[in-house]
PDB file of N, CA and C in Angstrom:
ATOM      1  N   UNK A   1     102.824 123.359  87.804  1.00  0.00           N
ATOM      2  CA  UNK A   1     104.180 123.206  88.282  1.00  0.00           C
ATOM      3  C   UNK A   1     104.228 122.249  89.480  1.00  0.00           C
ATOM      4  N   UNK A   2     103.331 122.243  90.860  1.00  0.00           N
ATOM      5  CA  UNK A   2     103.408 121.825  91.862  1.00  0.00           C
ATOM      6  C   UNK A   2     103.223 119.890  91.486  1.00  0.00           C
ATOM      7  N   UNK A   3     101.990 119.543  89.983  1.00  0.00           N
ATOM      8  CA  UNK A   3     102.120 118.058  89.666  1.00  0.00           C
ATOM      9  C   UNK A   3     103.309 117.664  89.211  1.00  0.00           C
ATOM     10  N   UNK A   4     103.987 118.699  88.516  1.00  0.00           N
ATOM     11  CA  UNK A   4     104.876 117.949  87.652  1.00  0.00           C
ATOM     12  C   UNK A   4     106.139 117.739  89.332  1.00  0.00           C
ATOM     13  N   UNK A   5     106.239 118.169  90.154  1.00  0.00           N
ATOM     14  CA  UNK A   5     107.080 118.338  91.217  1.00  0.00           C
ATOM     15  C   UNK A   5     106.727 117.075  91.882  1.00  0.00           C
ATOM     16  N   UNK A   6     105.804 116.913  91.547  1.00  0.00           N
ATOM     17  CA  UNK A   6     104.940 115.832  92.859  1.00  0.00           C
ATOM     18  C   UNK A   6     105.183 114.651  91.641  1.00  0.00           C
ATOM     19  N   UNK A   7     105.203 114.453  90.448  1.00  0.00           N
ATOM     20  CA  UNK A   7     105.382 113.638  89.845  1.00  0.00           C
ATOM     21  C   UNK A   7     106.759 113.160  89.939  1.00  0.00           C
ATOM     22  N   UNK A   8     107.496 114.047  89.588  1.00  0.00           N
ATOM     23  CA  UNK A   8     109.070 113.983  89.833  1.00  0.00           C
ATOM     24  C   UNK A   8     109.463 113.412  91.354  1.00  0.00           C
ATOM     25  N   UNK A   9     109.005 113.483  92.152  1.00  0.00           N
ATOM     26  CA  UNK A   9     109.274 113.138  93.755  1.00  0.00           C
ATOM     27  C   UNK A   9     108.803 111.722  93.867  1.00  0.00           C
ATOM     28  N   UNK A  10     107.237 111.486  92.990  1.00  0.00           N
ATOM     29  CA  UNK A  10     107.186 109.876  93.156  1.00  0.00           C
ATOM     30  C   UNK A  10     107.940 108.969  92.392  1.00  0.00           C
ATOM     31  N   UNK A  11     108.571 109.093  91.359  1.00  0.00           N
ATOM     32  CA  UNK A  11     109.302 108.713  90.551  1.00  0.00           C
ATOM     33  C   UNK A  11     110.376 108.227  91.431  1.00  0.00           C
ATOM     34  N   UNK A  12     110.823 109.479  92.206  1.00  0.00           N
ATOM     35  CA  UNK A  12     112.424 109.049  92.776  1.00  0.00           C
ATOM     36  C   UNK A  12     112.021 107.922  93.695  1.00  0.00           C
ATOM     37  N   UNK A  13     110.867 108.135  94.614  1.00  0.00           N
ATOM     38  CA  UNK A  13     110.599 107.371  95.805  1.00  0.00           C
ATOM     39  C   UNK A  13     110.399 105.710  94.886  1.00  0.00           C
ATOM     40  N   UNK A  14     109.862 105.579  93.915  1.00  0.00           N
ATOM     41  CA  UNK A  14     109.893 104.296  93.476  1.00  0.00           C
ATOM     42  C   UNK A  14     111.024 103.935  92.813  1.00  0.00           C
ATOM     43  N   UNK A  15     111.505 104.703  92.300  1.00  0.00           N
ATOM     44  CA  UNK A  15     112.915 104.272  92.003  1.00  0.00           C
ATOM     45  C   UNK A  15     114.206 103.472  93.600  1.00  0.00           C
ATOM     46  N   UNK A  16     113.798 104.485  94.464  1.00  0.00           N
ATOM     47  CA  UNK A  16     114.070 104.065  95.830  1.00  0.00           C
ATOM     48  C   UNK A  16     114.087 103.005  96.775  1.00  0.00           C
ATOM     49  N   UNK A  17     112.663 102.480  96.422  1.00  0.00           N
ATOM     50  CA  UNK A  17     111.828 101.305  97.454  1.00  0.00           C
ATOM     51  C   UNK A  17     111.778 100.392  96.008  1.00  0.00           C
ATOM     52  N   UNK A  18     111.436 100.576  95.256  1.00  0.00           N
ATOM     53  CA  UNK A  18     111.126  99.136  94.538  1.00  0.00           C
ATOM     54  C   UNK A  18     112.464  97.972  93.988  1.00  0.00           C
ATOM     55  N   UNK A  19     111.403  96.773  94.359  1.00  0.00           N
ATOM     56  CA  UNK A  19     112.445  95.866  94.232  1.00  0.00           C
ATOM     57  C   UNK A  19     113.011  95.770  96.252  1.00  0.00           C
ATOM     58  N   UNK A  20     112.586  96.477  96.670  1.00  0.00           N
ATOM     59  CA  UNK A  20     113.817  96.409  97.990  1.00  0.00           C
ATOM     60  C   UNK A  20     112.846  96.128  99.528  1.00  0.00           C
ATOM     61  N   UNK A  21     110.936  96.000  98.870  1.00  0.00           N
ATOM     62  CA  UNK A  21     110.641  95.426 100.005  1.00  0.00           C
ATOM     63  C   UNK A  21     110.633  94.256 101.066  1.00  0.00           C
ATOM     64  N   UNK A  22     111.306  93.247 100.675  1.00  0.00           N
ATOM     65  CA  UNK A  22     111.872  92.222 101.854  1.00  0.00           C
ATOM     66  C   UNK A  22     112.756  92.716 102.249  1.00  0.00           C
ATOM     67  N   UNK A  23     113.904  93.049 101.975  1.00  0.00           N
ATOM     68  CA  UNK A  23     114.907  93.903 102.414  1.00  0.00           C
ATOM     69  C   UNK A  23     114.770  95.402 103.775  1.00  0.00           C
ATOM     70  N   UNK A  24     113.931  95.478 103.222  1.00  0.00           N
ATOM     71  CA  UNK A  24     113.415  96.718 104.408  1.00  0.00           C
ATOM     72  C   UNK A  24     113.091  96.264 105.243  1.00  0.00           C
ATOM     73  N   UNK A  25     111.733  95.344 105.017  1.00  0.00           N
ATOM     74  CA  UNK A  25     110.734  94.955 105.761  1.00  0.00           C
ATOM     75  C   UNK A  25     111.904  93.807 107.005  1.00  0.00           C
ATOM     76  N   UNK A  26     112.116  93.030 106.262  1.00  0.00           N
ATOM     77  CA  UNK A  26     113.707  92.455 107.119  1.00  0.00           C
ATOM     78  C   UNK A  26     114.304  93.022 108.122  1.00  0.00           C
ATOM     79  N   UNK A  27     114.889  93.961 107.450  1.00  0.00           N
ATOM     80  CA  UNK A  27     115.370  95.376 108.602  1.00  0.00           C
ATOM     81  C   UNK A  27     114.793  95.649 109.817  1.00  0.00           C
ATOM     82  N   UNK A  28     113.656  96.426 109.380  1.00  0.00           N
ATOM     83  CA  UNK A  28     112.650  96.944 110.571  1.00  0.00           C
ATOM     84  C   UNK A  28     112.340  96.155 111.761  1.00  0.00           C
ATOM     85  N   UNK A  29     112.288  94.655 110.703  1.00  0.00           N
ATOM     86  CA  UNK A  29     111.967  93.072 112.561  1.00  0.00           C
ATOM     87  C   UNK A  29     113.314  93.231 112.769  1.00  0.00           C
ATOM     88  N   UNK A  30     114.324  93.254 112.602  1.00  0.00           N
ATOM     89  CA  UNK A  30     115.332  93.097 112.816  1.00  0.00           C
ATOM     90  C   UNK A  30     115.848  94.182 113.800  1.00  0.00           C
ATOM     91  N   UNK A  31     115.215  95.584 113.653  1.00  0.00           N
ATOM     92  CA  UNK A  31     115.175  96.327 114.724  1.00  0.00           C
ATOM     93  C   UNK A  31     114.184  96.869 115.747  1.00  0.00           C
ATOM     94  N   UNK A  32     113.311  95.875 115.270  1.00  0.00           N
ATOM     95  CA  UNK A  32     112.505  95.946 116.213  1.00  0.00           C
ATOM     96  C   UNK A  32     111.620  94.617 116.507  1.00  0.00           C
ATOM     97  N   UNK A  33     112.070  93.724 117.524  1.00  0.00           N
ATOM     98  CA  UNK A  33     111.955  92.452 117.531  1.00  0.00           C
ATOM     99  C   UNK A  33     109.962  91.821 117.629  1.00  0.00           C
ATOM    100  N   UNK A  34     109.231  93.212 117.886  1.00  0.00           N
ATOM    101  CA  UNK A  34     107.694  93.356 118.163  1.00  0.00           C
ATOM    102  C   UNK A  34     106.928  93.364 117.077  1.00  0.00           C
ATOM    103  N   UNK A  35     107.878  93.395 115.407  1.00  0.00           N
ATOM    104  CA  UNK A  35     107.006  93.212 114.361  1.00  0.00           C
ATOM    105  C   UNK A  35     107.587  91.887 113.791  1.00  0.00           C
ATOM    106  N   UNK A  36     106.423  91.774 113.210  1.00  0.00           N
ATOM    107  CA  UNK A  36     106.172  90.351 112.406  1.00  0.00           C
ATOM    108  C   UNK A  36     106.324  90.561 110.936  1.00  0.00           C
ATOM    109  N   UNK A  37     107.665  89.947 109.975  1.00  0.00           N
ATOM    110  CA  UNK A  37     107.419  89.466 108.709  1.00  0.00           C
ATOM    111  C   UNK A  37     105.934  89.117 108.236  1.00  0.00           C
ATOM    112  N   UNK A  38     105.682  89.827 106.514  1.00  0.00           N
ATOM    113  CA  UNK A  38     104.757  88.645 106.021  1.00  0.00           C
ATOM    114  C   UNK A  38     105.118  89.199 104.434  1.00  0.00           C
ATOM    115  N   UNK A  39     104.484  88.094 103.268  1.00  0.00           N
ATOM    116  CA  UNK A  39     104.657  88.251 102.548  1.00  0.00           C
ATOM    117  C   UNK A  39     103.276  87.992 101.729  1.00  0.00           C
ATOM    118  N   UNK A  40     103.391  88.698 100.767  1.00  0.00           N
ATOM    119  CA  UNK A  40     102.039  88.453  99.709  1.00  0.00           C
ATOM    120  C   UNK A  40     101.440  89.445  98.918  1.00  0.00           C
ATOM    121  N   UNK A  41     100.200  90.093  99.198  1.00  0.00           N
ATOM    122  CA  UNK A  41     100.387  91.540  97.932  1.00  0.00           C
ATOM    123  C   UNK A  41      99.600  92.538  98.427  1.00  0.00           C
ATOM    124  N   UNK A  42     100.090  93.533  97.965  1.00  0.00           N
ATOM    125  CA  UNK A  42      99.749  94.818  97.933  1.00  0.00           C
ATOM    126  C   UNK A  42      98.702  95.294  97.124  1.00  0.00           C
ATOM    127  N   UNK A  43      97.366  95.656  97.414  1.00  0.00           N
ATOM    128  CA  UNK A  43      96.318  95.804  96.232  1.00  0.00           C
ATOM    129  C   UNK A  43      96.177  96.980  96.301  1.00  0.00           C
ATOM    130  N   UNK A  44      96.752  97.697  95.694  1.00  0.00           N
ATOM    131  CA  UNK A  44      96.739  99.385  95.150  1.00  0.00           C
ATOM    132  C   UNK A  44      96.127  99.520  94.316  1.00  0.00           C
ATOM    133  N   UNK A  45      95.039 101.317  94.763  1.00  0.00           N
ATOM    134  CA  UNK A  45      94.027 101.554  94.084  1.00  0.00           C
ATOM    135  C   UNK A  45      94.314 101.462  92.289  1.00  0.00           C
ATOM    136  N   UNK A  46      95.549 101.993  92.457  1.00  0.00           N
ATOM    137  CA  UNK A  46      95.977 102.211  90.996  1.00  0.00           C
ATOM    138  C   UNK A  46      96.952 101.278  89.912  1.00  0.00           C
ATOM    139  N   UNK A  47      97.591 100.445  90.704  1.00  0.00           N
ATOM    140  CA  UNK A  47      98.148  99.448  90.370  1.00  0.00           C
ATOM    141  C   UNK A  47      97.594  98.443  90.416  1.00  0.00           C
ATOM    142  N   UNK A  48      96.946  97.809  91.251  1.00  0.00           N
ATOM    143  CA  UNK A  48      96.153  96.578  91.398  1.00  0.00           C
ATOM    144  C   UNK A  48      97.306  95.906  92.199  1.00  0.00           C
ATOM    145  N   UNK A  49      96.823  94.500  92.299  1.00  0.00           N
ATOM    146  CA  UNK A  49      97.625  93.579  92.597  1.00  0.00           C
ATOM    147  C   UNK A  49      99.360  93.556  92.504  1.00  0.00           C
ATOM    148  N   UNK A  50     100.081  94.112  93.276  1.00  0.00           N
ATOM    149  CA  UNK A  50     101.396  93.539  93.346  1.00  0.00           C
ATOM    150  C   UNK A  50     101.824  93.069  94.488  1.00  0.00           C
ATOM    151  N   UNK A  51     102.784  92.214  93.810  1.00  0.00           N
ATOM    152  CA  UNK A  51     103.330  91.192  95.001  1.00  0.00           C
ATOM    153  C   UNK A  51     104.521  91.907  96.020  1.00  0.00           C
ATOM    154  N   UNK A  52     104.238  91.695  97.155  1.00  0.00           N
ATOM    155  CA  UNK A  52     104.582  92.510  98.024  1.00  0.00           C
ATOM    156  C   UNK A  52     105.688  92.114  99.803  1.00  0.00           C
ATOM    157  N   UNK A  53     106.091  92.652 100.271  1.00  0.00           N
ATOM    158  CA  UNK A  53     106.896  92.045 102.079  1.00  0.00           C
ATOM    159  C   UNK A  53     106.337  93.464 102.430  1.00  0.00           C
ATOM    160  N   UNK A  54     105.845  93.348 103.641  1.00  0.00           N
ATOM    161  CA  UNK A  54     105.703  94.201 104.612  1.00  0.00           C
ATOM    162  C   UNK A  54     105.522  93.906 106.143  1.00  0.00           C
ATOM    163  N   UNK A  55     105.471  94.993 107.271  1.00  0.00           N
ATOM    164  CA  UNK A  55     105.488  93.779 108.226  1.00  0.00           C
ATOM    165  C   UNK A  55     104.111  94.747 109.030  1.00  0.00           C
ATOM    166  N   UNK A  56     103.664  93.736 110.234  1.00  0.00           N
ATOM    167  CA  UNK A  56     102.548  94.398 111.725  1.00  0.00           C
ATOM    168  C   UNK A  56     102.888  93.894 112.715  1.00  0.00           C
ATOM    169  N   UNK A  57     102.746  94.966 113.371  1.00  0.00           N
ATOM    170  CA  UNK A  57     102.434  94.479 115.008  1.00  0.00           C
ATOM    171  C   UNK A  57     101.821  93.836 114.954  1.00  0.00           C
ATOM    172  N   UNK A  58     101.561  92.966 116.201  1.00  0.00           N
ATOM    173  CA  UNK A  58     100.816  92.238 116.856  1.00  0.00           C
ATOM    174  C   UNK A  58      99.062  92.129 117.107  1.00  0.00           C
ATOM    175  N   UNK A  59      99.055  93.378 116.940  1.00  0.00           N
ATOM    176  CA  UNK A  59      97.299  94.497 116.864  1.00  0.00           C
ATOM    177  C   UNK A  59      96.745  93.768 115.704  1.00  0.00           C
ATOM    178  N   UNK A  60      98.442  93.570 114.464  1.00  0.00           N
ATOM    179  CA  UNK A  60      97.114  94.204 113.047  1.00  0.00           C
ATOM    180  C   UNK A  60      97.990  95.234 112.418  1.00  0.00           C
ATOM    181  N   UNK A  61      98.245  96.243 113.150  1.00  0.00           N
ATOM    182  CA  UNK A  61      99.023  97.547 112.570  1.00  0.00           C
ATOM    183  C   UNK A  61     100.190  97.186 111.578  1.00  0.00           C
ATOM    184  N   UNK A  62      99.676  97.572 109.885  1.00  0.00           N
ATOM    185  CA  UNK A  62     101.004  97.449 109.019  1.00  0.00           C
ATOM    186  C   UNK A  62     101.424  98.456 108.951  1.00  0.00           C
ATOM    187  N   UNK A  63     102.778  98.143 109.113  1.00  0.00           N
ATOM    188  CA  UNK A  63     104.133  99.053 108.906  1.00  0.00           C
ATOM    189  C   UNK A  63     104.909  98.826 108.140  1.00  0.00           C
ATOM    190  N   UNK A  64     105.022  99.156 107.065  1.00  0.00           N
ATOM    191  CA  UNK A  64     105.061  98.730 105.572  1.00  0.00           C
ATOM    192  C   UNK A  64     106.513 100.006 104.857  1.00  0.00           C
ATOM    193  N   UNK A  65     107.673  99.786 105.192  1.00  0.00           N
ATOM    194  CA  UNK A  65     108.948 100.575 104.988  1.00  0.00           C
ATOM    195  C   UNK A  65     109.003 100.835 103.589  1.00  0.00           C
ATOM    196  N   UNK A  66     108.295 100.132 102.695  1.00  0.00           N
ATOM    197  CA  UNK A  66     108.644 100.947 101.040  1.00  0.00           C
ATOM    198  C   UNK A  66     107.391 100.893 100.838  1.00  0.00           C
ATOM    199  N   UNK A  67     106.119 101.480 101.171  1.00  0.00           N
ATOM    200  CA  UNK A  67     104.666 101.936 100.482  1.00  0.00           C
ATOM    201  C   UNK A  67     104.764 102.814  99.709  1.00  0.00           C
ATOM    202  N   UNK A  68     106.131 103.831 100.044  1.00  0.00           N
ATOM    203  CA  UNK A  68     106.009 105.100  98.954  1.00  0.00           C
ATOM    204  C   UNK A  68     106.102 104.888  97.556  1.00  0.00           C
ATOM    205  N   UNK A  69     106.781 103.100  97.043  1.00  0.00           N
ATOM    206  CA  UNK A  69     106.593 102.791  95.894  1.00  0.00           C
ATOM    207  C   UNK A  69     105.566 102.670  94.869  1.00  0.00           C
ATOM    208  N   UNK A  70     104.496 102.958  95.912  1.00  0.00           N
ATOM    209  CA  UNK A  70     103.063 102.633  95.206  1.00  0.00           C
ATOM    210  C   UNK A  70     102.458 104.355  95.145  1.00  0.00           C
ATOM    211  N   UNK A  71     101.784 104.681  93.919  1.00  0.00           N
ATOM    212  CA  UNK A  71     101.136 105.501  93.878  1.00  0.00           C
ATOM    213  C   UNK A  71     100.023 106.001  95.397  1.00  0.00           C
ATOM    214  N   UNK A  72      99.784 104.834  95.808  1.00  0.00           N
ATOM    215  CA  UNK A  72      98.725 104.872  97.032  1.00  0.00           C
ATOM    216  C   UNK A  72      99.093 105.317  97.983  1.00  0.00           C
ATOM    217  N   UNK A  73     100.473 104.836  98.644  1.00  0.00           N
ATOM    218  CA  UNK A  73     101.196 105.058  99.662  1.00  0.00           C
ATOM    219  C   UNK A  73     100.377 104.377 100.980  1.00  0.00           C
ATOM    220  N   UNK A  74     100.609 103.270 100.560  1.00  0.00           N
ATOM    221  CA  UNK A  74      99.736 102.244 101.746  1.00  0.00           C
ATOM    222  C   UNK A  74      98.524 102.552 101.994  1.00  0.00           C
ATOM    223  N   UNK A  75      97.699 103.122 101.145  1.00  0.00           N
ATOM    224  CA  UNK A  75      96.403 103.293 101.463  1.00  0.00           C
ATOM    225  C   UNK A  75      95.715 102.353 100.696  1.00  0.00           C
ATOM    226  N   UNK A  76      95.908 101.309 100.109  1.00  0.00           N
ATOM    227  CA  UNK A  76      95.125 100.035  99.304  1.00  0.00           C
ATOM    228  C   UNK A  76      94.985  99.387 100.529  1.00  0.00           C
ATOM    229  N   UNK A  77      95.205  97.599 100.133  1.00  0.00           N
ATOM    230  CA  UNK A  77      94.533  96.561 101.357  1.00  0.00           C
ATOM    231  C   UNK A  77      95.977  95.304 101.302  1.00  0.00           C
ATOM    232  N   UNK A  78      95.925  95.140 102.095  1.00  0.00           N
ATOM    233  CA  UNK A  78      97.401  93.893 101.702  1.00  0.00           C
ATOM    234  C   UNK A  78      96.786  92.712 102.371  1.00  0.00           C
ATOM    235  N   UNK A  79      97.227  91.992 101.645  1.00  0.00           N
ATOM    236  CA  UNK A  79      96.496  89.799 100.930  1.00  0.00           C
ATOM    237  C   UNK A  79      98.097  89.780 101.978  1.00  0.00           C
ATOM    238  N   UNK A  80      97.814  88.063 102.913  1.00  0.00           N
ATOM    239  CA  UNK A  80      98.926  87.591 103.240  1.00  0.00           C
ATOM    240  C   UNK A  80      98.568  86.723 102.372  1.00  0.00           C
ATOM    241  N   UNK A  81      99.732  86.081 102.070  1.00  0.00           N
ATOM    242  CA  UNK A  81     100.010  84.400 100.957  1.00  0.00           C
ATOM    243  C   UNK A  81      99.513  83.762 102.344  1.00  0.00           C
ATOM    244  N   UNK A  82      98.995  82.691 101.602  1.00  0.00           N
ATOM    245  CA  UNK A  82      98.559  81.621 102.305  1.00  0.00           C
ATOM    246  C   UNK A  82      99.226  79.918 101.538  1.00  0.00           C
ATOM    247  N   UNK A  83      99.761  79.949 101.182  1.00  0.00           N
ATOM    248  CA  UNK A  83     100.400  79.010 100.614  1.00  0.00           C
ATOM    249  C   UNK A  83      99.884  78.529  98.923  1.00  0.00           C
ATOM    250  N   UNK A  84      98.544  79.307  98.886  1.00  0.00           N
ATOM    251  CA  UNK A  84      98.228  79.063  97.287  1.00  0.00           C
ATOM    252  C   UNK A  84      98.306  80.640  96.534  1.00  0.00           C
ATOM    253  N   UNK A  85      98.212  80.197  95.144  1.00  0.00           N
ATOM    254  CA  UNK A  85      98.665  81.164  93.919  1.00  0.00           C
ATOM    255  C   UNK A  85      97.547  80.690  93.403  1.00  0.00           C
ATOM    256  N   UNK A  86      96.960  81.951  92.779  1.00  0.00           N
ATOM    257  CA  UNK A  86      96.156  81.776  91.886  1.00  0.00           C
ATOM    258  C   UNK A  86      97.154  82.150  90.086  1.00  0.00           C
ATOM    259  N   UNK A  87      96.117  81.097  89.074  1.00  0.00           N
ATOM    260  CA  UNK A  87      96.846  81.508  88.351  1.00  0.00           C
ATOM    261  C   UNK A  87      96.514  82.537  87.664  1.00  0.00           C
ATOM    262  N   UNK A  88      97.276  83.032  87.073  1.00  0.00           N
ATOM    263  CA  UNK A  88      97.174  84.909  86.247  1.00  0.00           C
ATOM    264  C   UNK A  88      96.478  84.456  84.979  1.00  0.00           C
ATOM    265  N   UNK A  89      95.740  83.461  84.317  1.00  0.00           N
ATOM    266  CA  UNK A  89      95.133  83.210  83.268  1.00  0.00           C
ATOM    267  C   UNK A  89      94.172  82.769  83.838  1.00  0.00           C
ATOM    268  N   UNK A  90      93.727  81.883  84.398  1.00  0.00           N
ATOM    269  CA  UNK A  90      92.484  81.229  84.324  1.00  0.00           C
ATOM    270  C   UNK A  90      91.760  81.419  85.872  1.00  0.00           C
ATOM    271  N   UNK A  91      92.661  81.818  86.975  1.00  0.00           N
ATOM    272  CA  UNK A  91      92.172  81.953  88.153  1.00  0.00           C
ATOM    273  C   UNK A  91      91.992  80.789  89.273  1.00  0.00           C
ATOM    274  N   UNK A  92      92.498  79.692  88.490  1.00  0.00           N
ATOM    275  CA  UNK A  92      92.413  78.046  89.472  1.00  0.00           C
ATOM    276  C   UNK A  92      93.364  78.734  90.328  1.00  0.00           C
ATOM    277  N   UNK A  93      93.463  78.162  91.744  1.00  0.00           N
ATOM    278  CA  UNK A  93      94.112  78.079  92.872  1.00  0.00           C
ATOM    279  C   UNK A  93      94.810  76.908  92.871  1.00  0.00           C
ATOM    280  N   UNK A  94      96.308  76.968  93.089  1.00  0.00           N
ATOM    281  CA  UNK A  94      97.076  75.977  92.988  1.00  0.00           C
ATOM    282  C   UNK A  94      98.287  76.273  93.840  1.00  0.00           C
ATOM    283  N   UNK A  95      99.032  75.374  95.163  1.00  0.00           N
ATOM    284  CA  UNK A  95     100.058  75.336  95.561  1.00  0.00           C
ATOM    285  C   UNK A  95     101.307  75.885  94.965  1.00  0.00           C
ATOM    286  N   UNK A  96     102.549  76.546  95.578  1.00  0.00           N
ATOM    287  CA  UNK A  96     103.128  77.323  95.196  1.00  0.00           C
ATOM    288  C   UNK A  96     104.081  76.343  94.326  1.00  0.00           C
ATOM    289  N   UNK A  97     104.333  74.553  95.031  1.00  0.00           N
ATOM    290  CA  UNK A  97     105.088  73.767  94.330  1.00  0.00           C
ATOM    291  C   UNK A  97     104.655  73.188  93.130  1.00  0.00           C
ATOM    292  N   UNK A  98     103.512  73.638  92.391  1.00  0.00           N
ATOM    293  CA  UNK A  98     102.536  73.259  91.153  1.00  0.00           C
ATOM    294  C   UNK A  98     102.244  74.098  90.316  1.00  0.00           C
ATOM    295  N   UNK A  99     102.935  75.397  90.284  1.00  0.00           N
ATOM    296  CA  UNK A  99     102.816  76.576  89.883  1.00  0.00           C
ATOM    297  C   UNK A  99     103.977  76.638  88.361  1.00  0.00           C
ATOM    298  N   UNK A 100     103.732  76.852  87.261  1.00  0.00           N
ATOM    299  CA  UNK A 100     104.710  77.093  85.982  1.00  0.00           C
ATOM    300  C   UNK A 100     104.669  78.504  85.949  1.00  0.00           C
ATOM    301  N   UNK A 101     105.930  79.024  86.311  1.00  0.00           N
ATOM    302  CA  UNK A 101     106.246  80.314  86.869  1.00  0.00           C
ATOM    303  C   UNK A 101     107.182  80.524  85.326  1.00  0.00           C
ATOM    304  N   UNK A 102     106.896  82.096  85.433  1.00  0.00           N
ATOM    305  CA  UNK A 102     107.919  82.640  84.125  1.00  0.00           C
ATOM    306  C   UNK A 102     107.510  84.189  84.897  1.00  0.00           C
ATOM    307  N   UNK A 103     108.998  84.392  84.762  1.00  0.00           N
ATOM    308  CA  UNK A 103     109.656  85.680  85.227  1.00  0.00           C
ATOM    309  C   UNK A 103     109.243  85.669  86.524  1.00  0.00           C
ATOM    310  N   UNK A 104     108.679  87.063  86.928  1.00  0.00           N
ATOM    311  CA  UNK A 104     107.646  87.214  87.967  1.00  0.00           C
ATOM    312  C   UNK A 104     105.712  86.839  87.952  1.00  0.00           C
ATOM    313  N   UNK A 105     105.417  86.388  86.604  1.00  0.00           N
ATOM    314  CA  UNK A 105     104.288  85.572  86.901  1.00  0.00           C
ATOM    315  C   UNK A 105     104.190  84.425  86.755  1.00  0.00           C
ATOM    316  N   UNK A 106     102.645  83.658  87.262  1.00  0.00           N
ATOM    317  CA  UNK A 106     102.696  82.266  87.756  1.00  0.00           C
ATOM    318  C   UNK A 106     101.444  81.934  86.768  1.00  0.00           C
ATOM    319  N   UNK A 107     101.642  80.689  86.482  1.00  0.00           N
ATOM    320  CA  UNK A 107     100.631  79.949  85.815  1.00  0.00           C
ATOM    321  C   UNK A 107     100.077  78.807  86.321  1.00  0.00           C
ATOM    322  N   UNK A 108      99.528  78.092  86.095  1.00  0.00           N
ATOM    323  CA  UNK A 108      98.936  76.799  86.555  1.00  0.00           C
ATOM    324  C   UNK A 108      99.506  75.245  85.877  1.00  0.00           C
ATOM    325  N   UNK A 109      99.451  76.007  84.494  1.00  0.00           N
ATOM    326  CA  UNK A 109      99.969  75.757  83.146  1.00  0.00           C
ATOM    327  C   UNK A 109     101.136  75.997  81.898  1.00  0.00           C
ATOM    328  N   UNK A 110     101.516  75.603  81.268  1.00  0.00           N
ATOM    329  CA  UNK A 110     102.161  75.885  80.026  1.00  0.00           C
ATOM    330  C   UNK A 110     100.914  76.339  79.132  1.00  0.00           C
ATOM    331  N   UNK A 111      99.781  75.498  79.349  1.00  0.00           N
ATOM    332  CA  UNK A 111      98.647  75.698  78.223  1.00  0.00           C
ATOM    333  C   UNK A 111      98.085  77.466  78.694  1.00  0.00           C
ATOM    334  N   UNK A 112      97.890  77.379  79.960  1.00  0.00           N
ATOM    335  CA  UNK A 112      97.349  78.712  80.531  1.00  0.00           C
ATOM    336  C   UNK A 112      98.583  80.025  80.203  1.00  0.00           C
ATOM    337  N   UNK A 113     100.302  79.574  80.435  1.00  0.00           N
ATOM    338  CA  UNK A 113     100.642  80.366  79.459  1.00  0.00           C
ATOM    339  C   UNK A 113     100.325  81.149  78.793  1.00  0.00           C
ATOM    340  N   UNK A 114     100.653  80.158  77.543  1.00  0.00           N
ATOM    341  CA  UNK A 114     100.441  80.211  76.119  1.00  0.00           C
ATOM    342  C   UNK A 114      99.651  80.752  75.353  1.00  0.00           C
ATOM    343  N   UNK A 115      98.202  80.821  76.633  1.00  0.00           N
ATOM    344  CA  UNK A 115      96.717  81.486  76.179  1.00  0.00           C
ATOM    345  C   UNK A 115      97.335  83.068  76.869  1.00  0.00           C
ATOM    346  N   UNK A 116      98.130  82.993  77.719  1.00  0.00           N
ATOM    347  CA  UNK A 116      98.126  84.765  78.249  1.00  0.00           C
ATOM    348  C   UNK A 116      98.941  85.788  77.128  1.00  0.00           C
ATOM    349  N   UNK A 117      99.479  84.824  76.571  1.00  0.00           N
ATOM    350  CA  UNK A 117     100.761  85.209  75.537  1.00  0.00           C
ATOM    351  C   UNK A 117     100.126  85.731  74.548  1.00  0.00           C
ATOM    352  N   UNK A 118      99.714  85.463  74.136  1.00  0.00           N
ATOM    353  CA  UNK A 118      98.898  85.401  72.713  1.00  0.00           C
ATOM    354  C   UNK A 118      97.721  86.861  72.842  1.00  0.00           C
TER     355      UNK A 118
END
């Protein structure tokens, strides 16, 4: 009884936060002028890689307003973007303005695509 409760509770919390971390993360500098924006991903034990806004102090310390979206609950490792994308097929590193993007993933390629598709 107590998983299926605890299942039901993470459900809502991602239903909650996802989709809405720049938005939060926005917020929080916004009320509190001592944290810093960043953007890039979230590597959750159980999800892996998603792309992510969260913000830190000055220390280092992330303070991360929708973690409850993740199974982990901010206990993975968070990647800042650095201005390159790797691509989701082949793994080349390529600038964000060189990138053949579809939906929310990025390619390098049409050819690299085409091979993920398949």
């Amino acid at each position: 009884m107590a998983a299926h409760r605890r299942s039901k509770e993470m459900a809502m919390e991602y239903m909650k936060y996802r989709g809405r971390c720049k938005e939060l993360a926005e917020k929080a500098c916004h009320e509190d002028p001592e944290l810093t924006l960043y953007r890039g991903w979230y590597h959750c034990p159980f999800w892996g890689k998603q792309a992510h806004w969260w913000t830190e102090r000055s220390d280092g310390t992330v303070l991360d307003p929708s973690k409850n979206q993740f199974p982990s609950r901010g206990a993975g490792y968070y990647e800042k973007y650095t201005d390159f994308i790797e691509c989701e097929h082949c793994g080349k590193t390529i600038t964000e303005n060189k990138v053949y993007p579809v939906d929310q993933h990025v390619y390098c390629s049409y050819e690299c695509y085409g091979k993920d598709v398949m």
